[in-house]
PDB file of N, CA and C in Angstrom:
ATOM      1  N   UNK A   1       0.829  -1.196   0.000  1.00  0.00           N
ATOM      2  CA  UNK A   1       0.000   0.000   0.000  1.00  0.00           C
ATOM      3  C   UNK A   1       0.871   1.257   0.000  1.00  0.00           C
ATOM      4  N   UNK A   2       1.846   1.566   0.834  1.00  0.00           N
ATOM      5  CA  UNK A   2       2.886   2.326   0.761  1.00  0.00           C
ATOM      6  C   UNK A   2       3.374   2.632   0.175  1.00  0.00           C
ATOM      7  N   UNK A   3       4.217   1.411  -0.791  1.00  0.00           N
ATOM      8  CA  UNK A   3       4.856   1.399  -1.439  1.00  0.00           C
ATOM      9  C   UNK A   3       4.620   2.064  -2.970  1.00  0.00           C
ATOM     10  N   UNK A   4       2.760   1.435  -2.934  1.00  0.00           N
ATOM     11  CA  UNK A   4       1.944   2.019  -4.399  1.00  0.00           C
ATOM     12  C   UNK A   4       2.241   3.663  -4.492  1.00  0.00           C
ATOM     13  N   UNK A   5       2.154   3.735  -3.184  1.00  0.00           N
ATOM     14  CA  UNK A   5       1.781   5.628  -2.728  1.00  0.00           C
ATOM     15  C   UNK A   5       2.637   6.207  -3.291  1.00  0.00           C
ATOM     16  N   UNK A   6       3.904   6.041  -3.075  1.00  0.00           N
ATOM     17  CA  UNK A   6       5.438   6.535  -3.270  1.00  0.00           C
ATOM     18  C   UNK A   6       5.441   6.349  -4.743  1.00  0.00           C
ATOM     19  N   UNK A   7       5.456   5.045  -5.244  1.00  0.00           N
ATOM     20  CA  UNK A   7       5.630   4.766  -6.769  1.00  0.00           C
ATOM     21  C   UNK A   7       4.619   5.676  -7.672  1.00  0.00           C
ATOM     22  N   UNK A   8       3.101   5.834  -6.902  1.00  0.00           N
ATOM     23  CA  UNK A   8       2.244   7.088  -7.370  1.00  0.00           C
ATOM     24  C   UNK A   8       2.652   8.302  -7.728  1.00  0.00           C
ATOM     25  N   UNK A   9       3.399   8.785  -6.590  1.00  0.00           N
ATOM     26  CA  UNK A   9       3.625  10.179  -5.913  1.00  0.00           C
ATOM     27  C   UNK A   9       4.683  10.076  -7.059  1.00  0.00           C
ATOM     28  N   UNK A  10       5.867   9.558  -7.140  1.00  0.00           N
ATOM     29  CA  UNK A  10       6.758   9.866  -7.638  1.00  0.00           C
ATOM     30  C   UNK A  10       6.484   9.773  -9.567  1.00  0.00           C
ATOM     31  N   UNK A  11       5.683   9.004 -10.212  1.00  0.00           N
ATOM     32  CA  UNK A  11       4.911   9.059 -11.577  1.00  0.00           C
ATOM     33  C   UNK A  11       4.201  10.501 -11.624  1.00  0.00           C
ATOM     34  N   UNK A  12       3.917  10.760 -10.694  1.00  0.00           N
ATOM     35  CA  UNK A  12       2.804  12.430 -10.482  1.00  0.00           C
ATOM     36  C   UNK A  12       4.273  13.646 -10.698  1.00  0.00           C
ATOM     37  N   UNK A  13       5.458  13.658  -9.659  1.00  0.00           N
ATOM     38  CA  UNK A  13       6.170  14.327 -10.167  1.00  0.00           C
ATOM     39  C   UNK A  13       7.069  14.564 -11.594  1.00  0.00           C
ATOM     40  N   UNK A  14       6.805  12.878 -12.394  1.00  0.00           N
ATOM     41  CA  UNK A  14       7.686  12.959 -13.198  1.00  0.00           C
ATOM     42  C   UNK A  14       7.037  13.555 -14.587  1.00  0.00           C
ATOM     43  N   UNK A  15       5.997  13.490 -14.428  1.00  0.00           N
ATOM     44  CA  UNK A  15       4.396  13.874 -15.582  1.00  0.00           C
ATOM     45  C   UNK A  15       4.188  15.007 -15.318  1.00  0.00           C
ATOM     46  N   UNK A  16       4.726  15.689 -13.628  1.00  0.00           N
ATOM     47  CA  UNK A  16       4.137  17.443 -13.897  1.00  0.00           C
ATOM     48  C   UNK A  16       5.888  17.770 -14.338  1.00  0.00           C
ATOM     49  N   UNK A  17       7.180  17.397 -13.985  1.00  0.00           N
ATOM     50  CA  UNK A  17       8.389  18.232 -14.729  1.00  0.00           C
ATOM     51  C   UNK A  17       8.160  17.916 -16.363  1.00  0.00           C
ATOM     52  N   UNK A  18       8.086  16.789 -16.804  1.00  0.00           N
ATOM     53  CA  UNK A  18       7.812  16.616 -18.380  1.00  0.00           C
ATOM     54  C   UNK A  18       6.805  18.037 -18.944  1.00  0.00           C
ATOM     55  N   UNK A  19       5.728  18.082 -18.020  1.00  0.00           N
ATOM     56  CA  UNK A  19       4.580  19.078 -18.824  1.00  0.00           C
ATOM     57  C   UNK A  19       5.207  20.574 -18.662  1.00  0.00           C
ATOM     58  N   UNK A  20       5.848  20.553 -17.358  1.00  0.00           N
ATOM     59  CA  UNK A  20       6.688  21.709 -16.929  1.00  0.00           C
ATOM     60  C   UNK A  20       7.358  22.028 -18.570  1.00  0.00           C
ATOM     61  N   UNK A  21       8.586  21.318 -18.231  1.00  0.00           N
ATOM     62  CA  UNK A  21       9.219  21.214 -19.628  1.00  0.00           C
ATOM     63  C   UNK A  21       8.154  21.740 -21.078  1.00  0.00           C
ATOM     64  N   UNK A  22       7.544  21.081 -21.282  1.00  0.00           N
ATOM     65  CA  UNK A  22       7.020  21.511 -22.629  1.00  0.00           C
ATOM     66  C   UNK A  22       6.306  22.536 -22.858  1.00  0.00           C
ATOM     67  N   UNK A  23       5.483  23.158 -21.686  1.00  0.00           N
ATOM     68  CA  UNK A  23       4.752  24.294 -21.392  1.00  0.00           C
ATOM     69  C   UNK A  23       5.636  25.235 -21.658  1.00  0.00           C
ATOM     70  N   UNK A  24       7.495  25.286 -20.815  1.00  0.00           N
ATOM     71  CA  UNK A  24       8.080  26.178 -21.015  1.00  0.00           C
ATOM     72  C   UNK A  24       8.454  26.268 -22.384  1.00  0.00           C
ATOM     73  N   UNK A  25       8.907  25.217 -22.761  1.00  0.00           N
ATOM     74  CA  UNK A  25       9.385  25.175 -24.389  1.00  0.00           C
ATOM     75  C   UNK A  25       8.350  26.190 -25.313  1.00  0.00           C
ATOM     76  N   UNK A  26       7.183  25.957 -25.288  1.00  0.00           N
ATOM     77  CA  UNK A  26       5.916  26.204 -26.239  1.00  0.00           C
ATOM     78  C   UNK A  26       5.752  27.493 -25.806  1.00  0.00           C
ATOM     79  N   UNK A  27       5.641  28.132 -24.402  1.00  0.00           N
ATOM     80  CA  UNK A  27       5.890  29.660 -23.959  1.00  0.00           C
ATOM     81  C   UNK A  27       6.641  30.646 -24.486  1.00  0.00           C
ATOM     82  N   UNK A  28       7.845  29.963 -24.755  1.00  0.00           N
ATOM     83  CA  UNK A  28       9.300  30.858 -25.471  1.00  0.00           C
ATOM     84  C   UNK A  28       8.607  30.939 -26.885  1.00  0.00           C
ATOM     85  N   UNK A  29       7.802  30.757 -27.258  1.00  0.00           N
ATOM     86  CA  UNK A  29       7.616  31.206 -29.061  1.00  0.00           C
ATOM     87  C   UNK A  29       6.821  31.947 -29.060  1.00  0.00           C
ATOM     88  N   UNK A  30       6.052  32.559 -27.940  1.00  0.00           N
ATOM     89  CA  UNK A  30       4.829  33.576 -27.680  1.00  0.00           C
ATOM     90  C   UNK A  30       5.736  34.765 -27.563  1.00  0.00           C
ATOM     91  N   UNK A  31       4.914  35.933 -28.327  1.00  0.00           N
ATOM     92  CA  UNK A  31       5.948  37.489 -28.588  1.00  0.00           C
ATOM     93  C   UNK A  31       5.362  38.157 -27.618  1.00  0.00           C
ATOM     94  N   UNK A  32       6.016  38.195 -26.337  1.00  0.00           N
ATOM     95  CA  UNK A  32       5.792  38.891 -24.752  1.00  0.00           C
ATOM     96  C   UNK A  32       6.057  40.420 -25.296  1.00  0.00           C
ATOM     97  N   UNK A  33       7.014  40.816 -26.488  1.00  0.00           N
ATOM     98  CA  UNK A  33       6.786  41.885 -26.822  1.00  0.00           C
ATOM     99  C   UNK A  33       5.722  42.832 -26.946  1.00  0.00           C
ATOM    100  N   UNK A  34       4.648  41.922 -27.723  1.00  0.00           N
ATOM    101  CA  UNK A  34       3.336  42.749 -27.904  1.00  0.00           C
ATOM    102  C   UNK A  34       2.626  43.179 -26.853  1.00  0.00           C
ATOM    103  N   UNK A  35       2.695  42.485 -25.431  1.00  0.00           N
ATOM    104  CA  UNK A  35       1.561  42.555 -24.371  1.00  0.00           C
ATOM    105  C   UNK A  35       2.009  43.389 -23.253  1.00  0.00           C
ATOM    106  N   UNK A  36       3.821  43.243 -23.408  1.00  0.00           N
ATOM    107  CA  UNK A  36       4.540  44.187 -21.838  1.00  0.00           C
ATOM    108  C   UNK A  36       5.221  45.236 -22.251  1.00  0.00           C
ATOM    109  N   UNK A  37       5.808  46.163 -21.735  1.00  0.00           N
ATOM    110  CA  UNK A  37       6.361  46.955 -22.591  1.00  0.00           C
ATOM    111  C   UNK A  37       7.871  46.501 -22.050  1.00  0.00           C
ATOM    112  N   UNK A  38       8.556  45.834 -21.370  1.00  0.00           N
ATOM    113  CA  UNK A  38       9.830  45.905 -21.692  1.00  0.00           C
ATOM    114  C   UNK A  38       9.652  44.706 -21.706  1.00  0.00           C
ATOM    115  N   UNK A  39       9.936  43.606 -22.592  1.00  0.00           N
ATOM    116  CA  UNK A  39      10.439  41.942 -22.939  1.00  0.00           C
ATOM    117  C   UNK A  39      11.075  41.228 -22.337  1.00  0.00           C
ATOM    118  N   UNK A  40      12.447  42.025 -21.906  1.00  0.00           N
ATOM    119  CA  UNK A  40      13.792  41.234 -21.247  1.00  0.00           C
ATOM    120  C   UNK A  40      13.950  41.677 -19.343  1.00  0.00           C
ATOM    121  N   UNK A  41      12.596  42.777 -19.473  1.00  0.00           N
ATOM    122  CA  UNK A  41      12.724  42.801 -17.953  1.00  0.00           C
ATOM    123  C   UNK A  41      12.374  42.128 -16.731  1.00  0.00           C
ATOM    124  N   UNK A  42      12.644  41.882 -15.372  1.00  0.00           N
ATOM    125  CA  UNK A  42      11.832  41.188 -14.487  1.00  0.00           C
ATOM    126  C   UNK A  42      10.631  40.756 -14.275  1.00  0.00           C
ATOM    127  N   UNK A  43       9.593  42.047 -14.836  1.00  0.00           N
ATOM    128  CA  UNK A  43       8.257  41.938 -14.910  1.00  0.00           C
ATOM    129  C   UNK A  43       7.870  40.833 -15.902  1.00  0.00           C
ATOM    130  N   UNK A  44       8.537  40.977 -16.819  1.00  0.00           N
ATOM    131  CA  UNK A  44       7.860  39.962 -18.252  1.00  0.00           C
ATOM    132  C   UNK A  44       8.515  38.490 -17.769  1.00  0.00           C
ATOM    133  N   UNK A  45       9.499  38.576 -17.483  1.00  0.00           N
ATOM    134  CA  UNK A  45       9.995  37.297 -16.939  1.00  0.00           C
ATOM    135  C   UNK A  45       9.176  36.483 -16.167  1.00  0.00           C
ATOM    136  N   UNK A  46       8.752  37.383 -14.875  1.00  0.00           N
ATOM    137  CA  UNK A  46       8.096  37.320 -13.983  1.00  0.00           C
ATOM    138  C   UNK A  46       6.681  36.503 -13.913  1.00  0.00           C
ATOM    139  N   UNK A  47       6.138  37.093 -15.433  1.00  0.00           N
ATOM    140  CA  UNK A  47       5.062  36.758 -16.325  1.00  0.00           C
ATOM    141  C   UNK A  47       5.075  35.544 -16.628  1.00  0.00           C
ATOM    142  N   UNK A  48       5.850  35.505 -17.637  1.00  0.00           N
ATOM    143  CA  UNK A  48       6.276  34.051 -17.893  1.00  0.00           C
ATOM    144  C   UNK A  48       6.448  32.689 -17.745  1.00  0.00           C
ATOM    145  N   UNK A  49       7.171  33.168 -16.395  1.00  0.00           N
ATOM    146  CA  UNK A  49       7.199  31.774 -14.994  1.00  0.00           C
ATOM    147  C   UNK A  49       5.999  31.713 -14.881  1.00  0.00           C
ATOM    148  N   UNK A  50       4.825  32.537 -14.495  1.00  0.00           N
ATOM    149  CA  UNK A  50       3.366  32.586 -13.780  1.00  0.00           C
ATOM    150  C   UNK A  50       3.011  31.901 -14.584  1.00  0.00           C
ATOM    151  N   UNK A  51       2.767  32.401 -15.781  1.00  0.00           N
ATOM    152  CA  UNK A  51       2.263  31.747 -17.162  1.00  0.00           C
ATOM    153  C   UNK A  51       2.455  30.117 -17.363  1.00  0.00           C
ATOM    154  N   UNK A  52       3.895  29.934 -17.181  1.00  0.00           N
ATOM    155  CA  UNK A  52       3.975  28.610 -17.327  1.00  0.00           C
ATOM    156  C   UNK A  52       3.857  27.593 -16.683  1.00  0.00           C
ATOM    157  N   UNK A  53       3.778  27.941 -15.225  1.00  0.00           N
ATOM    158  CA  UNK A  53       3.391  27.507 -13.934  1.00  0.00           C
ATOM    159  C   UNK A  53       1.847  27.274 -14.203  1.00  0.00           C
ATOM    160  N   UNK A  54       0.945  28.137 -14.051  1.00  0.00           N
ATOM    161  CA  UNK A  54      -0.368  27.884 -14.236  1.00  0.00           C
ATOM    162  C   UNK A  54      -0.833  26.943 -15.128  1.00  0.00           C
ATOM    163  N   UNK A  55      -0.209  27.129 -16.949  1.00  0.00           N
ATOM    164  CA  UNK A  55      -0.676  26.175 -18.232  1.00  0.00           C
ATOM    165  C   UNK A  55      -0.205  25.030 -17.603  1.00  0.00           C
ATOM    166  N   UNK A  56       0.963  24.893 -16.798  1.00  0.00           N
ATOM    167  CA  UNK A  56       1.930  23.389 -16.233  1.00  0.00           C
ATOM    168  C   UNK A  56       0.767  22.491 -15.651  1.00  0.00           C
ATOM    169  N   UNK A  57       0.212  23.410 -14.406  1.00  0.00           N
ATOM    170  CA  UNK A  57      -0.763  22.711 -13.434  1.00  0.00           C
ATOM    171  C   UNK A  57      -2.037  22.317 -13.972  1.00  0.00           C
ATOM    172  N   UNK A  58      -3.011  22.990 -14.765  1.00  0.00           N
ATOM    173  CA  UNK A  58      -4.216  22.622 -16.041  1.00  0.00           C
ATOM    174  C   UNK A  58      -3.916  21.552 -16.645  1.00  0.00           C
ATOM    175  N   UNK A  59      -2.234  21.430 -17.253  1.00  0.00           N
ATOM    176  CA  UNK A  59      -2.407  20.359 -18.484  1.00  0.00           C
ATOM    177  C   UNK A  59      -2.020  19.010 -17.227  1.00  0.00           C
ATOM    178  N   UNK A  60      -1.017  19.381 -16.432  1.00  0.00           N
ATOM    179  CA  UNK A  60      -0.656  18.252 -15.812  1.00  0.00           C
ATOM    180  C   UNK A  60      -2.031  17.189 -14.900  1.00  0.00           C
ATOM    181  N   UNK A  61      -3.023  18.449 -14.593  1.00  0.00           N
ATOM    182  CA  UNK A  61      -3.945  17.906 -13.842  1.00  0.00           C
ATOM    183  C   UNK A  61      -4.876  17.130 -14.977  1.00  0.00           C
ATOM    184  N   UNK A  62      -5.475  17.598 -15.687  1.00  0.00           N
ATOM    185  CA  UNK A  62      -6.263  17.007 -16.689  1.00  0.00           C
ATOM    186  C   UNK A  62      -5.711  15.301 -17.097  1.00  0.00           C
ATOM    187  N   UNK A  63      -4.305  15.231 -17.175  1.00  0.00           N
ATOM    188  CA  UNK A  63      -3.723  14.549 -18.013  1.00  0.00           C
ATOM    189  C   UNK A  63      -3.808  13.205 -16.837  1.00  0.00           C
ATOM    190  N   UNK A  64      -3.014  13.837 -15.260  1.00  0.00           N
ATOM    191  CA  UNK A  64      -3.523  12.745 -14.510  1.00  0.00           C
ATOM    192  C   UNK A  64      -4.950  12.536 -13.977  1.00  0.00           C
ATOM    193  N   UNK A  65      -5.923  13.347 -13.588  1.00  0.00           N
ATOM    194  CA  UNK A  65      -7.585  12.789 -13.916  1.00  0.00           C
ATOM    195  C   UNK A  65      -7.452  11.991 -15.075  1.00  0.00           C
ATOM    196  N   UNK A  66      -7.743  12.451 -15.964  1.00  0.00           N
ATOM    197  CA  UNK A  66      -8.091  11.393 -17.011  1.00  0.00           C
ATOM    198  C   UNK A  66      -7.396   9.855 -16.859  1.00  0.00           C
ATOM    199  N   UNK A  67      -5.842   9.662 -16.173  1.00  0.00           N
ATOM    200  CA  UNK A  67      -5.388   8.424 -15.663  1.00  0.00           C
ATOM    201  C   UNK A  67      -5.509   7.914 -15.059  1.00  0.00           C
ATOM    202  N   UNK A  68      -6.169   8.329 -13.915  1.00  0.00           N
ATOM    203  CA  UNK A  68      -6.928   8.091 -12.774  1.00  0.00           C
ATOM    204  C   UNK A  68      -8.549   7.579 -13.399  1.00  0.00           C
ATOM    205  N   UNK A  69      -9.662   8.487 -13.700  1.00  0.00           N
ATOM    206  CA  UNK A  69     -10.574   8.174 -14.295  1.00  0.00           C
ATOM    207  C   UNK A  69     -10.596   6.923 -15.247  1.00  0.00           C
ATOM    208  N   UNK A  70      -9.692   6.847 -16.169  1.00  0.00           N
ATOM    209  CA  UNK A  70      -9.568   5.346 -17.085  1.00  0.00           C
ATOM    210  C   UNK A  70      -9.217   4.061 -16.239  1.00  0.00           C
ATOM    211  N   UNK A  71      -8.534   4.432 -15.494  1.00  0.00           N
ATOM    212  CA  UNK A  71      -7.719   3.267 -14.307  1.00  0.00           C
ATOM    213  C   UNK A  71      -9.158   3.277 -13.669  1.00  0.00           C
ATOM    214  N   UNK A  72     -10.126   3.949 -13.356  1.00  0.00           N
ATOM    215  CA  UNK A  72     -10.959   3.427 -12.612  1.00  0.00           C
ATOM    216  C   UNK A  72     -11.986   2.969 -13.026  1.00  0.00           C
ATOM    217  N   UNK A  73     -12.806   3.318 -14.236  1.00  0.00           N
ATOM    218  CA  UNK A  73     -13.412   2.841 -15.192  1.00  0.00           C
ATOM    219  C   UNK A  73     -13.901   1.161 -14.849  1.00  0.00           C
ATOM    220  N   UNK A  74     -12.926   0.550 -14.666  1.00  0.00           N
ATOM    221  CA  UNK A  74     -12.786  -0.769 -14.605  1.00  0.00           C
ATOM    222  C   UNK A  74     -14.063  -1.364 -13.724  1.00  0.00           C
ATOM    223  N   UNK A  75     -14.161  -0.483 -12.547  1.00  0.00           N
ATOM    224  CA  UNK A  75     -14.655  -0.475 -11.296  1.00  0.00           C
ATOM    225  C   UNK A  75     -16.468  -0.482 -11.957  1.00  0.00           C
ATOM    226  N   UNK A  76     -16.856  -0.133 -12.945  1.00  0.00           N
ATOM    227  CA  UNK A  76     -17.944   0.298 -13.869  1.00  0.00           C
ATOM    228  C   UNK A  76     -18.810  -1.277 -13.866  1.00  0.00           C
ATOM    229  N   UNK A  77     -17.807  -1.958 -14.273  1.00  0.00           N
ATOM    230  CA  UNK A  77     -18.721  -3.332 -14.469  1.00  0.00           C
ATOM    231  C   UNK A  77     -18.057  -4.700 -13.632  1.00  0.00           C
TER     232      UNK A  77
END
């Protein structure tokens, strides 16, 4: 039972750095130019992280519900 927990827990961190990862990747091609007025400053940076932090937690959550939800499915019939 424990052991599941940990092996859980630790699949949950490795699925939110992966989404981490690609969220940031896919962020960097958005032109922060148009929306802040300085690009390369703290503020837009600042932005950015928020930005990618938030899309991180949406896609990561969806992605494990839905793994959770199919894994339980079973339970249906």
């Amino acid at each position: 039972m424990i052991e599941s927990l940990g092996q859980e827990s630790l699949f949950n961190i490795l699925i939110s750095l992966m989404v981490l990862i690609v969220v940031w990747w896919s962020v960097q091609s958005i032109k922060f130019d148009l929306f802040v007025r300085d690009p390369d400053g703290v503020k837009a940076k600042s932005l950015m992280i928020i930005i990618t932090i938030a899309l991180s937690h949406m896609v990561t959550s969806f992605l494990l519900n839905y793994l959770n939800w199919s894994t339980n499915i079973r339970f249906l019939f």
